[in-house]
Protein backbone atom coordinates (compact mmCIF):
# COMPACT_ATOMS: atom_id res chain seq x y z
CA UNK A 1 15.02 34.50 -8.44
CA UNK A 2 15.75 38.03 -9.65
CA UNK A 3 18.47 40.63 -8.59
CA UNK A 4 17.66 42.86 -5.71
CA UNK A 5 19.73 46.33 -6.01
CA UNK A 6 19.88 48.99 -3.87
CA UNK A 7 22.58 51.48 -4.91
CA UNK A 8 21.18 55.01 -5.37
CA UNK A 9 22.09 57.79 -2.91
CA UNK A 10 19.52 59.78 -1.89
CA UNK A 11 19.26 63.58 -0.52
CA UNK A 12 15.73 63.79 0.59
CA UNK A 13 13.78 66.99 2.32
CA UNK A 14 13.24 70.25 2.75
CA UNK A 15 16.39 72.29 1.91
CA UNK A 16 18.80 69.40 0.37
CA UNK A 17 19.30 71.17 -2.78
CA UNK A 18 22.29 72.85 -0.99
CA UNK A 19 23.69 69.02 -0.95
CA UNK A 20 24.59 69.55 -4.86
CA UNK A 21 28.37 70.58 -4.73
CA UNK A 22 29.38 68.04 -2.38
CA UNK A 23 26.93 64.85 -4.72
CA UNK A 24 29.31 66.06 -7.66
CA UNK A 25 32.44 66.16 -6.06
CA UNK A 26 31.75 62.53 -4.97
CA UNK A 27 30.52 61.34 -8.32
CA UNK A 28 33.42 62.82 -10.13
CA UNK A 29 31.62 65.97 -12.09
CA UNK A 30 33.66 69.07 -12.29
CA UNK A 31 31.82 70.54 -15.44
CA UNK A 32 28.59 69.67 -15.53
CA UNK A 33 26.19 70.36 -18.46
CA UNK A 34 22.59 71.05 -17.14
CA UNK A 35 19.77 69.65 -18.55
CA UNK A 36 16.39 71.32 -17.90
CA UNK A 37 13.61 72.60 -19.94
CA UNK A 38 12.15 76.53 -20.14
CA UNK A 39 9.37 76.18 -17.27
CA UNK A 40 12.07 75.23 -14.92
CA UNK A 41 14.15 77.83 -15.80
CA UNK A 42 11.74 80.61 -15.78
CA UNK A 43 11.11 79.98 -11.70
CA UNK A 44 15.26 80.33 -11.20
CA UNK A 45 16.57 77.20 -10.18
CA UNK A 46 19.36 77.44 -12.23
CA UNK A 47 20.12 80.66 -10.33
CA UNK A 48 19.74 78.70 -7.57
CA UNK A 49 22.24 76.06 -8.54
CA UNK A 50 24.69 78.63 -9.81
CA UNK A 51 24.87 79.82 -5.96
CA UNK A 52 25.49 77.06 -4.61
CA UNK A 53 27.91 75.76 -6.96
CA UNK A 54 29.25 79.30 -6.80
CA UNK A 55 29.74 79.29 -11.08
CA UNK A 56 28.17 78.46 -13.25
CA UNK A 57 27.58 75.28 -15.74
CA UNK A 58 29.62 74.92 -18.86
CA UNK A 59 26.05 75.01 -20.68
CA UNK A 60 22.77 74.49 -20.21
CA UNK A 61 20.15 72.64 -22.39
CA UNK A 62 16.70 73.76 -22.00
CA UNK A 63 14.72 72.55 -24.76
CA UNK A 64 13.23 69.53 -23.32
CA UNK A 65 9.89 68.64 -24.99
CA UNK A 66 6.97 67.32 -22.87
CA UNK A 67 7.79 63.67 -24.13
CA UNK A 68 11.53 63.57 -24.72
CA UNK A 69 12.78 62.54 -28.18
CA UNK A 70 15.68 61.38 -30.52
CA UNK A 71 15.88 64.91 -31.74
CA UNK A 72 16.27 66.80 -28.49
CA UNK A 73 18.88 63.97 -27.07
CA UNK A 74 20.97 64.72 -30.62
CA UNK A 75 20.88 68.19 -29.80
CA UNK A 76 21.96 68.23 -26.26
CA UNK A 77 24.72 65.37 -26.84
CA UNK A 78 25.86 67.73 -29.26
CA UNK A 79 26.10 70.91 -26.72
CA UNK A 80 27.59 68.08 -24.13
CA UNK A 81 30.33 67.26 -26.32
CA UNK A 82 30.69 70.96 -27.93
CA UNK A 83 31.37 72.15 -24.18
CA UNK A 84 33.55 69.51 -22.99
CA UNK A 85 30.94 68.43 -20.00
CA UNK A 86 31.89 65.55 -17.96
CA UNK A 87 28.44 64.59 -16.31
CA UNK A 88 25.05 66.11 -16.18
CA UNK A 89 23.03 67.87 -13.85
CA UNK A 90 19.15 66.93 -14.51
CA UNK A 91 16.63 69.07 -12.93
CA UNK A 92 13.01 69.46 -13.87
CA UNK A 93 10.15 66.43 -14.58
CA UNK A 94 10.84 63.26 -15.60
CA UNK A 95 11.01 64.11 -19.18
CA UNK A 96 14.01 66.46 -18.49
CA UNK A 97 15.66 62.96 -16.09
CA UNK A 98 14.76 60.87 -19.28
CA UNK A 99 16.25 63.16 -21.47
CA UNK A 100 19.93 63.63 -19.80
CA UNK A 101 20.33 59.66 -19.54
CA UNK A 102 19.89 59.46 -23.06
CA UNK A 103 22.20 62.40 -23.44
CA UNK A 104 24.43 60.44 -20.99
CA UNK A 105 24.02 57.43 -22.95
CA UNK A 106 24.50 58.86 -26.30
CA UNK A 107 27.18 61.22 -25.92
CA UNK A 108 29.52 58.80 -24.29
CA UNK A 109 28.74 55.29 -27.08
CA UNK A 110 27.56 57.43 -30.27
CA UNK A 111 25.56 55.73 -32.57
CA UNK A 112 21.87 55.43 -33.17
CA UNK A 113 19.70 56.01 -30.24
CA UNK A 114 17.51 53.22 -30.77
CA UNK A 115 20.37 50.85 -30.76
CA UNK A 116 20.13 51.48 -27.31
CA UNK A 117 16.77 50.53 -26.79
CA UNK A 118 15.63 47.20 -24.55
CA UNK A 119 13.56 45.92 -27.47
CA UNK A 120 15.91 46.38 -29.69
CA UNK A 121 18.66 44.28 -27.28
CA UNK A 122 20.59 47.56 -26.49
CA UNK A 123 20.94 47.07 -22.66
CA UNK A 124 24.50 45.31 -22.91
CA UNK A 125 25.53 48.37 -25.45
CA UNK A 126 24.78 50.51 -22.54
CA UNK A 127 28.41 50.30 -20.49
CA UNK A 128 30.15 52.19 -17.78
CA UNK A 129 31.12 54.61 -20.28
CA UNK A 130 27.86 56.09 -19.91
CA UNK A 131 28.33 59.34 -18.23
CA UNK A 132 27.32 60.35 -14.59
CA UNK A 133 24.63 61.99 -13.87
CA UNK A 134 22.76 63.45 -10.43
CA UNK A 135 19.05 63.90 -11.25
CA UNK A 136 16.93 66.44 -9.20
CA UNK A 137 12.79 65.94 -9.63
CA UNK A 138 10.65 68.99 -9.99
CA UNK A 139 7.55 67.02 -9.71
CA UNK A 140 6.61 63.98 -7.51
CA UNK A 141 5.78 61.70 -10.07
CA UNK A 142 7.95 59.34 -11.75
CA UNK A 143 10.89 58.76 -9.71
CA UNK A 144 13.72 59.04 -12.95
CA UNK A 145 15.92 60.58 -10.65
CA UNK A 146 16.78 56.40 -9.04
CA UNK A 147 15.24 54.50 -11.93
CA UNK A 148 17.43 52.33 -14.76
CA UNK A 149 15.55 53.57 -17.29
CA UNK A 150 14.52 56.28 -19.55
CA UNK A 151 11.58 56.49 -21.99
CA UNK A 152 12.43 58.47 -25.27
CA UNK A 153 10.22 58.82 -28.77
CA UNK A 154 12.55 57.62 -31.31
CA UNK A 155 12.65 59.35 -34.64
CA UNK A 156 10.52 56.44 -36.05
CA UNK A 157 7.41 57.46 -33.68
CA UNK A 158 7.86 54.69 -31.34
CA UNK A 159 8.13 55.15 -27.53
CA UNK A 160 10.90 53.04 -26.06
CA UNK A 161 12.60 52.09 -22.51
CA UNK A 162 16.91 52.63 -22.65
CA UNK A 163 17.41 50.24 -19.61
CA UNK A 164 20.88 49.91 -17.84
CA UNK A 165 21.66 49.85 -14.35
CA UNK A 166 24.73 52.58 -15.45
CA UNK A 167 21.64 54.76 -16.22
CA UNK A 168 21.10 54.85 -12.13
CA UNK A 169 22.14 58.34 -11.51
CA UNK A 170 25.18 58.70 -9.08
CA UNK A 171 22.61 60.54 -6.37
CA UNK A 172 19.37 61.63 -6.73
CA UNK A 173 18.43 65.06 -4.70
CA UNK A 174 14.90 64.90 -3.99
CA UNK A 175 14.03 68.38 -2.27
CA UNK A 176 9.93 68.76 -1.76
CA UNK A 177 10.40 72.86 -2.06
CA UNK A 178 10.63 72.60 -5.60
CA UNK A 179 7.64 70.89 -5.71
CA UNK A 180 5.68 73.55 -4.40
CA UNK A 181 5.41 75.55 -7.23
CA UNK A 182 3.60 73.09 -9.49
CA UNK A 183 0.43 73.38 -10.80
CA UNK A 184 -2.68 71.64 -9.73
CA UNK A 185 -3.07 69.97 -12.98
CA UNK A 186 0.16 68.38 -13.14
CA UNK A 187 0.37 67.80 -8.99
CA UNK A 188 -2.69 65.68 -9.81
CA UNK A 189 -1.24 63.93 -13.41
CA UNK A 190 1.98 63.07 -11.33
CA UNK A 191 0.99 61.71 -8.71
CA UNK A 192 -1.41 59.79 -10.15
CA UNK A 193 1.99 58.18 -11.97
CA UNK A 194 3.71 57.83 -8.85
CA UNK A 195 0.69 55.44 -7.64
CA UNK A 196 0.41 53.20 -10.85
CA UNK A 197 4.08 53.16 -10.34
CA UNK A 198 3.45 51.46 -6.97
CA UNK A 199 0.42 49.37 -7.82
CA UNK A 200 1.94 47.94 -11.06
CA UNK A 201 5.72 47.08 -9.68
CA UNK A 202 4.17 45.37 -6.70
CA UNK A 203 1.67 43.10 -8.79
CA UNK A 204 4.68 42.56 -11.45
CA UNK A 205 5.54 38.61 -10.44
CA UNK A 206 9.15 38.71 -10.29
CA UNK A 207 10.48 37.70 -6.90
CA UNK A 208 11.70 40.54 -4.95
CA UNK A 209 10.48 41.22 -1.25
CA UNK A 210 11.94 44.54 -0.62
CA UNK A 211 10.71 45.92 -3.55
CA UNK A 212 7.18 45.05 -2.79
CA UNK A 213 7.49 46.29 0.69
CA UNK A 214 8.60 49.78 -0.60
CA UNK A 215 5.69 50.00 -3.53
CA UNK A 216 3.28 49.19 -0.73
CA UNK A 217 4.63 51.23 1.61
CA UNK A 218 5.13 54.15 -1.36
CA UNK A 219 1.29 53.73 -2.20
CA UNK A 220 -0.12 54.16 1.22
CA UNK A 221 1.92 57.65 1.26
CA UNK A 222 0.96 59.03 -2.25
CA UNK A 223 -2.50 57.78 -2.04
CA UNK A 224 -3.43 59.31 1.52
CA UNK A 225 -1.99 62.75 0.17
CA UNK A 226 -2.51 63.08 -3.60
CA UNK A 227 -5.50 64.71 -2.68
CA UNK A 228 -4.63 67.44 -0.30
CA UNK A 229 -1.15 68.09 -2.38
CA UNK A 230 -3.26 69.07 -5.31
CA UNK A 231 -5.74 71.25 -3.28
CA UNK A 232 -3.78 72.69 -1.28
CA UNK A 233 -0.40 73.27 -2.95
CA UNK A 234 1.43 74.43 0.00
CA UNK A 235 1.00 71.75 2.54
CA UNK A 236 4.22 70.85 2.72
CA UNK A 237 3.92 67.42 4.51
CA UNK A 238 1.45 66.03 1.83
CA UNK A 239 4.01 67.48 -0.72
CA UNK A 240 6.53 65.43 0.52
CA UNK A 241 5.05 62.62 1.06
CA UNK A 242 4.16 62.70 -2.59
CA UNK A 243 7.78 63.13 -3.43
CA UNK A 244 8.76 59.87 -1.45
CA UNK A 245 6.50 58.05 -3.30
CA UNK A 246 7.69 59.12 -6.41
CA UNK A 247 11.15 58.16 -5.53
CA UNK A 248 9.80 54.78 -3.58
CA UNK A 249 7.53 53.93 -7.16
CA UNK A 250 10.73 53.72 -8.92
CA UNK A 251 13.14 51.95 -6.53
CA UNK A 252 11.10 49.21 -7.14
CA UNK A 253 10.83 49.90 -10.69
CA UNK A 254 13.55 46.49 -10.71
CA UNK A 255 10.27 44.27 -10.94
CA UNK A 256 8.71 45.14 -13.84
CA UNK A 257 5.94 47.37 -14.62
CA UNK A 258 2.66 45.79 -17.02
CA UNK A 259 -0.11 46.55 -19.05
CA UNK A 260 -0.70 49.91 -17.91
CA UNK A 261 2.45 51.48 -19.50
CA UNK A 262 2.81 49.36 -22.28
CA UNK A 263 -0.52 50.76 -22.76
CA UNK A 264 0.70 54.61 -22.09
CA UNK A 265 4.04 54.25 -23.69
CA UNK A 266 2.14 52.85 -26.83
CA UNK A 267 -0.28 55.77 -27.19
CA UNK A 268 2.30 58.21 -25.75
CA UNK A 269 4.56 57.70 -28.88
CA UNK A 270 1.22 58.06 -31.21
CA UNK A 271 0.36 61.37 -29.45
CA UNK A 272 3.08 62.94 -27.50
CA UNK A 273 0.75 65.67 -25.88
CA UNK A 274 -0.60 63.46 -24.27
CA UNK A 275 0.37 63.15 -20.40
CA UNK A 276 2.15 59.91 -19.39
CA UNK A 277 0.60 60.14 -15.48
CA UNK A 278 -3.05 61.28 -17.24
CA UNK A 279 -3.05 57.72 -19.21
CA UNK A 280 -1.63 55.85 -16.03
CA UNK A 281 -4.73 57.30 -14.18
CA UNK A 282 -6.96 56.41 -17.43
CA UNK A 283 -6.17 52.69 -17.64
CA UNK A 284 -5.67 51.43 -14.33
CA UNK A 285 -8.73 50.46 -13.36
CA UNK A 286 -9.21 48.42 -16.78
CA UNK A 287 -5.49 47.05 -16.28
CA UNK A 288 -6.56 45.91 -12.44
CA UNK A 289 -9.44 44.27 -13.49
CA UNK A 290 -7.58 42.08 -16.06
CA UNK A 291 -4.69 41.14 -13.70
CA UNK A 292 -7.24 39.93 -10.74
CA UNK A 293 -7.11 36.44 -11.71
CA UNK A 294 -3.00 36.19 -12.42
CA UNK A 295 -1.96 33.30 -10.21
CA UNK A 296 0.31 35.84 -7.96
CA UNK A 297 -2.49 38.37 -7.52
CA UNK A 298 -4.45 35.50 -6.16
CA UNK A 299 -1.90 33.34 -4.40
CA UNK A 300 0.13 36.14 -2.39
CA UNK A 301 -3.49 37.94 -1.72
CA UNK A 302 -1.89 40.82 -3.50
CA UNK A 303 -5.46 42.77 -4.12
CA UNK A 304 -6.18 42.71 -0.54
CA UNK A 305 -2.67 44.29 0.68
CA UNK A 306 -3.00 46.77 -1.96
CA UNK A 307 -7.02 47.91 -0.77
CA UNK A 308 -5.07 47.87 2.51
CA UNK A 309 -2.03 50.06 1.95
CA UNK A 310 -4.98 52.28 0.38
CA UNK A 311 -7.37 52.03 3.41
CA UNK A 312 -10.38 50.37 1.56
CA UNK A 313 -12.32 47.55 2.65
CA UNK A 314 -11.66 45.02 -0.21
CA UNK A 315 -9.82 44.64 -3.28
CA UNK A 316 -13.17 44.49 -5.12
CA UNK A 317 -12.65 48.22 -4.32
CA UNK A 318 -9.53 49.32 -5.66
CA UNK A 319 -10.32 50.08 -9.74
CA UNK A 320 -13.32 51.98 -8.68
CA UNK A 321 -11.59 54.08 -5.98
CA UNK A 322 -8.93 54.93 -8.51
CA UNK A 323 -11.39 56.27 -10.54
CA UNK A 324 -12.98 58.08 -8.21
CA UNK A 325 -9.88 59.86 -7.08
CA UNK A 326 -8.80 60.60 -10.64
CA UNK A 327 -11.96 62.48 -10.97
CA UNK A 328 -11.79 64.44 -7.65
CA UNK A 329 -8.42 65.98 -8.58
CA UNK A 330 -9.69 66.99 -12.08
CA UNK A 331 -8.22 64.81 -14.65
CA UNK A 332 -10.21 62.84 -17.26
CA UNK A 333 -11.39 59.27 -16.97
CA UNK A 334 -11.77 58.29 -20.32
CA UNK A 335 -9.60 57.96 -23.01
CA UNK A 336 -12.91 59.79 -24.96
CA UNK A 337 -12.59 62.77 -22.98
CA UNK A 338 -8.60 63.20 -24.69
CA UNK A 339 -9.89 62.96 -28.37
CA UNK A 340 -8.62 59.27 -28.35
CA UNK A 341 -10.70 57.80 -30.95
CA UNK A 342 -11.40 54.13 -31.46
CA UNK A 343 -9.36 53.85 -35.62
CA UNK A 344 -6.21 54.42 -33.72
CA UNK A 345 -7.22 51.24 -31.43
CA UNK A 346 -5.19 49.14 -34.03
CA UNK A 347 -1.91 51.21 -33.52
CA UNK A 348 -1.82 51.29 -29.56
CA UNK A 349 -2.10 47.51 -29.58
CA UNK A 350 0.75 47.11 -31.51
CA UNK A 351 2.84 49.08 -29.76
CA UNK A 352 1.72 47.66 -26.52
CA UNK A 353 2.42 44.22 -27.40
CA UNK A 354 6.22 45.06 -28.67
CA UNK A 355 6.72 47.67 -25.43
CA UNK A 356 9.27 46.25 -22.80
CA UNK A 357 6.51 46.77 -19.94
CA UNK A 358 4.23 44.25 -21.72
CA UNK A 359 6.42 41.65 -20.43
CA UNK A 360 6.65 41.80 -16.71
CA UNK A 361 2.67 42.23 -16.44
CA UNK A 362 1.58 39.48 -14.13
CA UNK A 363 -0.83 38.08 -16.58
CA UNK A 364 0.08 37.61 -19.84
CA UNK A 365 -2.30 39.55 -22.53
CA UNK A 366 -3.33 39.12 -25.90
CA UNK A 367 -4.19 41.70 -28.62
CA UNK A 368 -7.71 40.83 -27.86
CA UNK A 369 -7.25 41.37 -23.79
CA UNK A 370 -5.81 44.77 -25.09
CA UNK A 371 -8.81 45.61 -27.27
CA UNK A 372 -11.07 44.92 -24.58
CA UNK A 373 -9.18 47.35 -21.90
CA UNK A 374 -9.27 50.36 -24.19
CA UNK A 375 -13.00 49.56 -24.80
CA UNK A 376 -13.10 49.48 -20.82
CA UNK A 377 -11.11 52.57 -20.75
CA UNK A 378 -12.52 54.77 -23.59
């Protein structure tokens, strides 16, 4: 049996941003460092944040890339130390989240980032040293801001997981109005993570019966509204129920996740313009059809409660509904349609095979299983 862990605070709704001063009085932050990247800045939150803080940050770091990497945590680590912060404020996408645990990570231990990495045995390096952090989401997509991990692009190219549960931030403000804002592109790339976030941690067969009950519960949401959030950007129910299915992807997160990120992390690190939630949408279909036959899918009827929690008639529906949808909101299907071309086949299956993710997938796969999903997915 596995450990079930529920400790994140949560702010959620309309308006909860003003909830900031008090979350860092309680987790012990008197000068924060914030951690953002340009796009966020531009539309004023930090203005925002300054008001209700009533001063400002001793420094901000806005150069998160669209993949964060070992370069860009140096960087800020440096300004966090240079500034005497003592926890971070995170606000933006979950590359910004990513980025400040690593920062949180690396400017409390020192070291080499990639000592720090899961496959690399770095989760008992990470300690309570690790500094605190309260993580606000920008986009409704892959729930950082209550997750135990963070996925960084060493300086050796490879895309890896930093897991600890001291990477939890201390609360997580999840306030739909600064979703509203986002672009239909990315609405659509998001939330398309947010629902492979609940698909895959539900069919991941460690035991853990809350956490199944919140994926399901966190796909029915996102997948009833992913469509009306990205066509109609202001409906601000369907915009929040795509933010609480970020946040409910990731409090399940605990399980496992499978082939479908070890897939994206793997040819994430190989082209880091690519988007993480784009490739999610991309390979779960192939990923599905591979895992029908793992003993849980079948034994706990998992594709049926999953068609269900999507309103479909069967589970033989699910890949080809997924598909569908990705389509209808305007993102690719194939990996062809990205400029993924078959000679770098070789190099995602590699990485898939060593990623953390590869693991927890209900069915174990072979470098010929992964072969024959990015032939199903190209």
């Amino acid at each position: 049996m596995g450990l079930i862990n529920y400790v994140t605070r949560v702010q959620f709704g309309y308006g909860e941003l003003a909830t900031l001063r008090t979350e860092l009085e309680i987790a012990g932050i008197s000068r924060p460092l914030v951690v953002t990247d340009k796009g966020v800045r531009q539309l004023g939150v930090l203005e925002k944040i300054e008001s209700i803080l009533n001063a400002a940050p001793v420094g901000v770091f806005d150069e998160t890339p669209g993949n964060p990497n070992e370069a860009a945590v140096r960087a800020a680590a440096e300004l966090f130390n240079r500034v005497g912060a003592d926890g971070i404020i995170a606000i933006g996408g979950g590359s910004a989240l990513d980025l400040a645990k690593a920062v949180a990570i690396l400017a409390a231990h020192g070291g080499a980032l990639k000592s720090y990495a899961a496959i690399e045995g770095g989760m008992e390096k990470i300690t309570a040293k690790t500094w605190p952090t309260i993580a606000i989401p920008t986009t409704a997509g892959t729930g950082s801001e209550v997750g135990r991990g963070a996925i960084i692009i060493l300086d050796d190219g490879r895309k890896v997981g930093l897991l600890s549960p001291y990477l939890v931030p201390k609360a997580a403000i999840v306030d739909p109005e600064l979703t509203l804002s986002l672009p239909a592109t990315l609405t659509a790339a998001t939330g398309m993570d947010a629902i492979s976030h609940c698909i895959e941690t539900y069919l991941a067969p460690s035991f853990n019966p809350p956490a199944d009950g919140i994926a399901l519960e966190g796909l029915r949401r996102g997948w009833a509204n992913i469509r009306l959030a990205t066509e109609q950007p202001g409906d601000r129910d369907a915009r929040a129920n795509m933010a609480i299915a970020a946040t409910m992807g990731a409090m399940a997160f605990q399980k496992g996740l499978g082939c479908v990120h070890s897939l994206s992390h793997a040819l994430g690190g190989i082209n880091p313009k690519l988007h993480h939630g784009t490739l999610n949408a991309i390979f779960m279909p192939a990923v599905l059809d591979f895992n029908r036959t793992a003993p849980t899918s079948i034994s706990e009827n998992k594709y049926a409660r999953i068609a269900h929690a999507m309103a479909l008639a069967s589970g033989e529906e699910i890949g080809a509904a997924i598909k569908g949808m990705t389509r209808t909101i305007g993102l690719p299907t194939g990996l062809s349609e990205l400029g993924v071309t078959g000679d770098l086949f070789d190099r995602i299956i590699a990485g898939a095979l060593a990623d953390h993710s590869h693991k927890t997938n209900p069915r174990e796969a072979t470098a010929e299983d992964y072969r024959a999903m990015l032939e199903a997915a190209f």
